[in-house]
PDB file of N, CA and C in Angstrom:
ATOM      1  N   UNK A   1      78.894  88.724  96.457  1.00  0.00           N
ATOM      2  CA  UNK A   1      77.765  89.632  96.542  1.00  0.00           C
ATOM      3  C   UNK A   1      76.702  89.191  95.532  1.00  0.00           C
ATOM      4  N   UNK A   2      75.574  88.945  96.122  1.00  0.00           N
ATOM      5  CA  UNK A   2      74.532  88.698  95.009  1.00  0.00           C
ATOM      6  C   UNK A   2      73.361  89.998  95.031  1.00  0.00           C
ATOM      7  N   UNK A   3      72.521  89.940  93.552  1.00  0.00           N
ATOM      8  CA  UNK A   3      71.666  90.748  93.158  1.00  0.00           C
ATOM      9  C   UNK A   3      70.567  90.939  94.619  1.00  0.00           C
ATOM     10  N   UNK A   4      70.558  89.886  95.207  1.00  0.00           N
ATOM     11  CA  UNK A   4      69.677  89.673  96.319  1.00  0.00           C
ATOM     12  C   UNK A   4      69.954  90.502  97.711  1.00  0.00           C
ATOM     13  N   UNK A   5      70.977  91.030  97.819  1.00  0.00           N
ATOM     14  CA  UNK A   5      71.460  91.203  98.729  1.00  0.00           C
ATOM     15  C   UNK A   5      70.686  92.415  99.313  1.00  0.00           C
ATOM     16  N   UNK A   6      70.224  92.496 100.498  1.00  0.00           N
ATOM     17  CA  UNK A   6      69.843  93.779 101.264  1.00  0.00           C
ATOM     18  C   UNK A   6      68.636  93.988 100.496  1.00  0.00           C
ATOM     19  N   UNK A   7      68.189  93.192 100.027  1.00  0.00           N
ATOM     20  CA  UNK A   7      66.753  93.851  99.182  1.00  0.00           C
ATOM     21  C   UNK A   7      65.396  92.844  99.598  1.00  0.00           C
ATOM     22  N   UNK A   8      64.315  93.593  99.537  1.00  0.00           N
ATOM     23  CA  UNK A   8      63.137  93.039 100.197  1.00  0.00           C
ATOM     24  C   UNK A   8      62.404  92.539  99.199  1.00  0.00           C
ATOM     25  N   UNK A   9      61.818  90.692  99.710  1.00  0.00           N
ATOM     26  CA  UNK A   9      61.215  90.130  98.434  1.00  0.00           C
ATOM     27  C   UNK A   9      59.693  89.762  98.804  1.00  0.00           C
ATOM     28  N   UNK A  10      58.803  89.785  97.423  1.00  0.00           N
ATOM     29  CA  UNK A  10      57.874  89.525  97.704  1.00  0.00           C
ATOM     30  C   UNK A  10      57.479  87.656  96.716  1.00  0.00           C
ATOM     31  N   UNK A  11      57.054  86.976  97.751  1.00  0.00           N
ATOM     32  CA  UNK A  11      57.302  85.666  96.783  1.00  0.00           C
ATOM     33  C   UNK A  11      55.491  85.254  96.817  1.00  0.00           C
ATOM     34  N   UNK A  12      55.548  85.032  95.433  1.00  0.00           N
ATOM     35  CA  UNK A  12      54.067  83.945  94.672  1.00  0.00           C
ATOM     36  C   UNK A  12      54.483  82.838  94.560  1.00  0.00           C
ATOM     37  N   UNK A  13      53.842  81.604  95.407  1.00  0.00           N
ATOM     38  CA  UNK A  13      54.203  80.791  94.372  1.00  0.00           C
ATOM     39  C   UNK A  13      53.210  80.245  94.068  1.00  0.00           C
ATOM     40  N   UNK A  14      53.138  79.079  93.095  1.00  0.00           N
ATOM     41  CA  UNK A  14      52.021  77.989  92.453  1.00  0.00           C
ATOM     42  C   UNK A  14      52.121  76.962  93.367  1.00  0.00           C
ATOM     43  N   UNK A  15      50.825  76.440  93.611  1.00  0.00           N
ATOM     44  CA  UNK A  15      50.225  75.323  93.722  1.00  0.00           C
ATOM     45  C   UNK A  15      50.627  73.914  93.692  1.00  0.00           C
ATOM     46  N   UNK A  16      50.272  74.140  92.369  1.00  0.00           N
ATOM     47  CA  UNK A  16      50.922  72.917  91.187  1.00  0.00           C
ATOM     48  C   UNK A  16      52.169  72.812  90.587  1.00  0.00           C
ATOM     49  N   UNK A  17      52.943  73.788  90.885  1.00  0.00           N
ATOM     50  CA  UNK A  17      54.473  74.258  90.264  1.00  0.00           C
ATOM     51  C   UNK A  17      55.091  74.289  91.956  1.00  0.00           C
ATOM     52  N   UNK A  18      55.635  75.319  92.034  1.00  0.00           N
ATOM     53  CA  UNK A  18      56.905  75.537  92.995  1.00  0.00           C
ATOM     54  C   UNK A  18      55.920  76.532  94.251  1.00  0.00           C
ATOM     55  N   UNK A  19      55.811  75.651  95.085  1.00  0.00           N
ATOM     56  CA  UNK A  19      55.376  76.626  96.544  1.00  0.00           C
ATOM     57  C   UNK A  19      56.354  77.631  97.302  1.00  0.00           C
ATOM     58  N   UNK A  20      55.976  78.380  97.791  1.00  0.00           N
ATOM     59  CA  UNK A  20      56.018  80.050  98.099  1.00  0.00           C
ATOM     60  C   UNK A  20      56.805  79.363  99.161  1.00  0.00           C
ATOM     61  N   UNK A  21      56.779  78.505 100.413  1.00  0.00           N
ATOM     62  CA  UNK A  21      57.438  78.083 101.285  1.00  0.00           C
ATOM     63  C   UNK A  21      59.149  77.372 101.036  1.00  0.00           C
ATOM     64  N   UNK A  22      59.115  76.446  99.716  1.00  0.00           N
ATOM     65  CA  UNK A  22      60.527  76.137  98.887  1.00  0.00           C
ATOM     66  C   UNK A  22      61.036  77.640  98.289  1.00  0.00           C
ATOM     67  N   UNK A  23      60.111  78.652  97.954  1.00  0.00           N
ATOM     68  CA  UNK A  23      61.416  79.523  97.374  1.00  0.00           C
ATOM     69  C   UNK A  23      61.921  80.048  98.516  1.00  0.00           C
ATOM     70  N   UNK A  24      61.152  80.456  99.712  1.00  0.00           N
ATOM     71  CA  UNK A  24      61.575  81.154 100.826  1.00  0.00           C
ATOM     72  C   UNK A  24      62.811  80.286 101.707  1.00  0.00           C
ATOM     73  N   UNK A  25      63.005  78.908 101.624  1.00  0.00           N
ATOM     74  CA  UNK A  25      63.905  78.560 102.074  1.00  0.00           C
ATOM     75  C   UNK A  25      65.341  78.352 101.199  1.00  0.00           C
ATOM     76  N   UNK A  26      65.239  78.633  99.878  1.00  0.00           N
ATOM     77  CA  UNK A  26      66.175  78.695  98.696  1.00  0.00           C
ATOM     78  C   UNK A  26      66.930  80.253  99.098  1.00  0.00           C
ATOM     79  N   UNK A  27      66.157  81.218  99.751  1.00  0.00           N
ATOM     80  CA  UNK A  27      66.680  82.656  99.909  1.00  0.00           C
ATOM     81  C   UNK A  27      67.208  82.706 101.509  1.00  0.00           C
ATOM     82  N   UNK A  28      67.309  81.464 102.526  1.00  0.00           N
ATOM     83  CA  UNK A  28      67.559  81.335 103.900  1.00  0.00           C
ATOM     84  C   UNK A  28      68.975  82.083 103.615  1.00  0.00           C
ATOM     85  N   UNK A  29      69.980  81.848 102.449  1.00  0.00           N
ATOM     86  CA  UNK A  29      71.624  81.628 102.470  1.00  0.00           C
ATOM     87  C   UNK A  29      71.909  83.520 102.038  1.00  0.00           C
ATOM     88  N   UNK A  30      71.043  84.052 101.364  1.00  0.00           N
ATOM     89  CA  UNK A  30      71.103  85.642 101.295  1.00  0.00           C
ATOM     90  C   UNK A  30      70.921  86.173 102.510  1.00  0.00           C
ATOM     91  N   UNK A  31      71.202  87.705 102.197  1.00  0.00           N
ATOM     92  CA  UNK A  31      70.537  88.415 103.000  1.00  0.00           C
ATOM     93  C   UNK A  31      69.212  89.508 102.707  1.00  0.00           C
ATOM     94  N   UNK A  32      68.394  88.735 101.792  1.00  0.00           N
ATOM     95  CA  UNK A  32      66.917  88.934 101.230  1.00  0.00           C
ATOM     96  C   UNK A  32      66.129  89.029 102.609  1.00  0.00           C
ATOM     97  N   UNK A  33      65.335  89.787 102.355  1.00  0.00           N
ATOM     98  CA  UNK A  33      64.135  89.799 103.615  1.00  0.00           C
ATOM     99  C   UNK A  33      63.207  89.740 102.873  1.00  0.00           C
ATOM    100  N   UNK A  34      62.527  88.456 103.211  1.00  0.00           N
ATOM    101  CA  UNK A  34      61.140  87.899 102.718  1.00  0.00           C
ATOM    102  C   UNK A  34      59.955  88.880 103.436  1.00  0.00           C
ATOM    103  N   UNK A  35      59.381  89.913 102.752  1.00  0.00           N
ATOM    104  CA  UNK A  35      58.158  90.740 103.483  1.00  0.00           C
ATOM    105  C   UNK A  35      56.849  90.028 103.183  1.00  0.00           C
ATOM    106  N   UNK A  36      57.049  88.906 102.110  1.00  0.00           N
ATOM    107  CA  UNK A  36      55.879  88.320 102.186  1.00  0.00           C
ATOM    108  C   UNK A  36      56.026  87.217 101.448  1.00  0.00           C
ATOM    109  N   UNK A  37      55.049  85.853 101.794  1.00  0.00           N
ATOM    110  CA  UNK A  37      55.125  84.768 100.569  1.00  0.00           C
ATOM    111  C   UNK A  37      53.674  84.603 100.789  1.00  0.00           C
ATOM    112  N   UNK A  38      52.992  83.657  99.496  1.00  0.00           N
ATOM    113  CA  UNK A  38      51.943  82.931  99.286  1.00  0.00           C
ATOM    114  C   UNK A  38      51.915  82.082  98.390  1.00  0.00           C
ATOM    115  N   UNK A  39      51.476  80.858  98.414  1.00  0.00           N
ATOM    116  CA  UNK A  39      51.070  79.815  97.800  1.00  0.00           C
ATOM    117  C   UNK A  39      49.474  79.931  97.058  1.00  0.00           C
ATOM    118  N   UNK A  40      49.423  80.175  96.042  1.00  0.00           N
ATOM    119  CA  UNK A  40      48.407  80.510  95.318  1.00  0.00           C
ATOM    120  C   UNK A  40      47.620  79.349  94.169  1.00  0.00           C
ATOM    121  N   UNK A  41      46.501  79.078  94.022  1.00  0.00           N
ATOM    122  CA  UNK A  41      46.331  78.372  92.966  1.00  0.00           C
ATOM    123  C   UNK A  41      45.478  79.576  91.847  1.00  0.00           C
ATOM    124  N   UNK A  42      46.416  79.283  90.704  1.00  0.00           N
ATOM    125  CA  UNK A  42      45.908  79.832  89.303  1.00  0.00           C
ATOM    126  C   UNK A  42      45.472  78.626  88.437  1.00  0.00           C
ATOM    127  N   UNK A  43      44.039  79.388  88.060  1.00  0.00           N
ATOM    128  CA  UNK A  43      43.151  78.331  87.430  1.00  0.00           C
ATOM    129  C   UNK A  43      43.015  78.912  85.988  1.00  0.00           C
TER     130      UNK A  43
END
């Protein structure tokens, strides 16, 4: 059982760091429901 389980995520990611599309496939193996991602640049 993980912390993740049955719970709804909202994912940011960076740009230049770790994109919103790699964390969402890191959470494929839970049962997290992604309600939203974005890839953002912070300047």
């Amino acid at each position: 059982m993980s912390i993740l389980d049955n719970k709804k995520v909202i994912i940011i990611g960076d740009r230049d760091g770790i994109p919103a599309p790699a964390v969402v496939e890191c959470l494929k193996d839970t049962s997290a429901e992604v309600v939203f991602s974005s890839t953002e640049c912070f300047v």
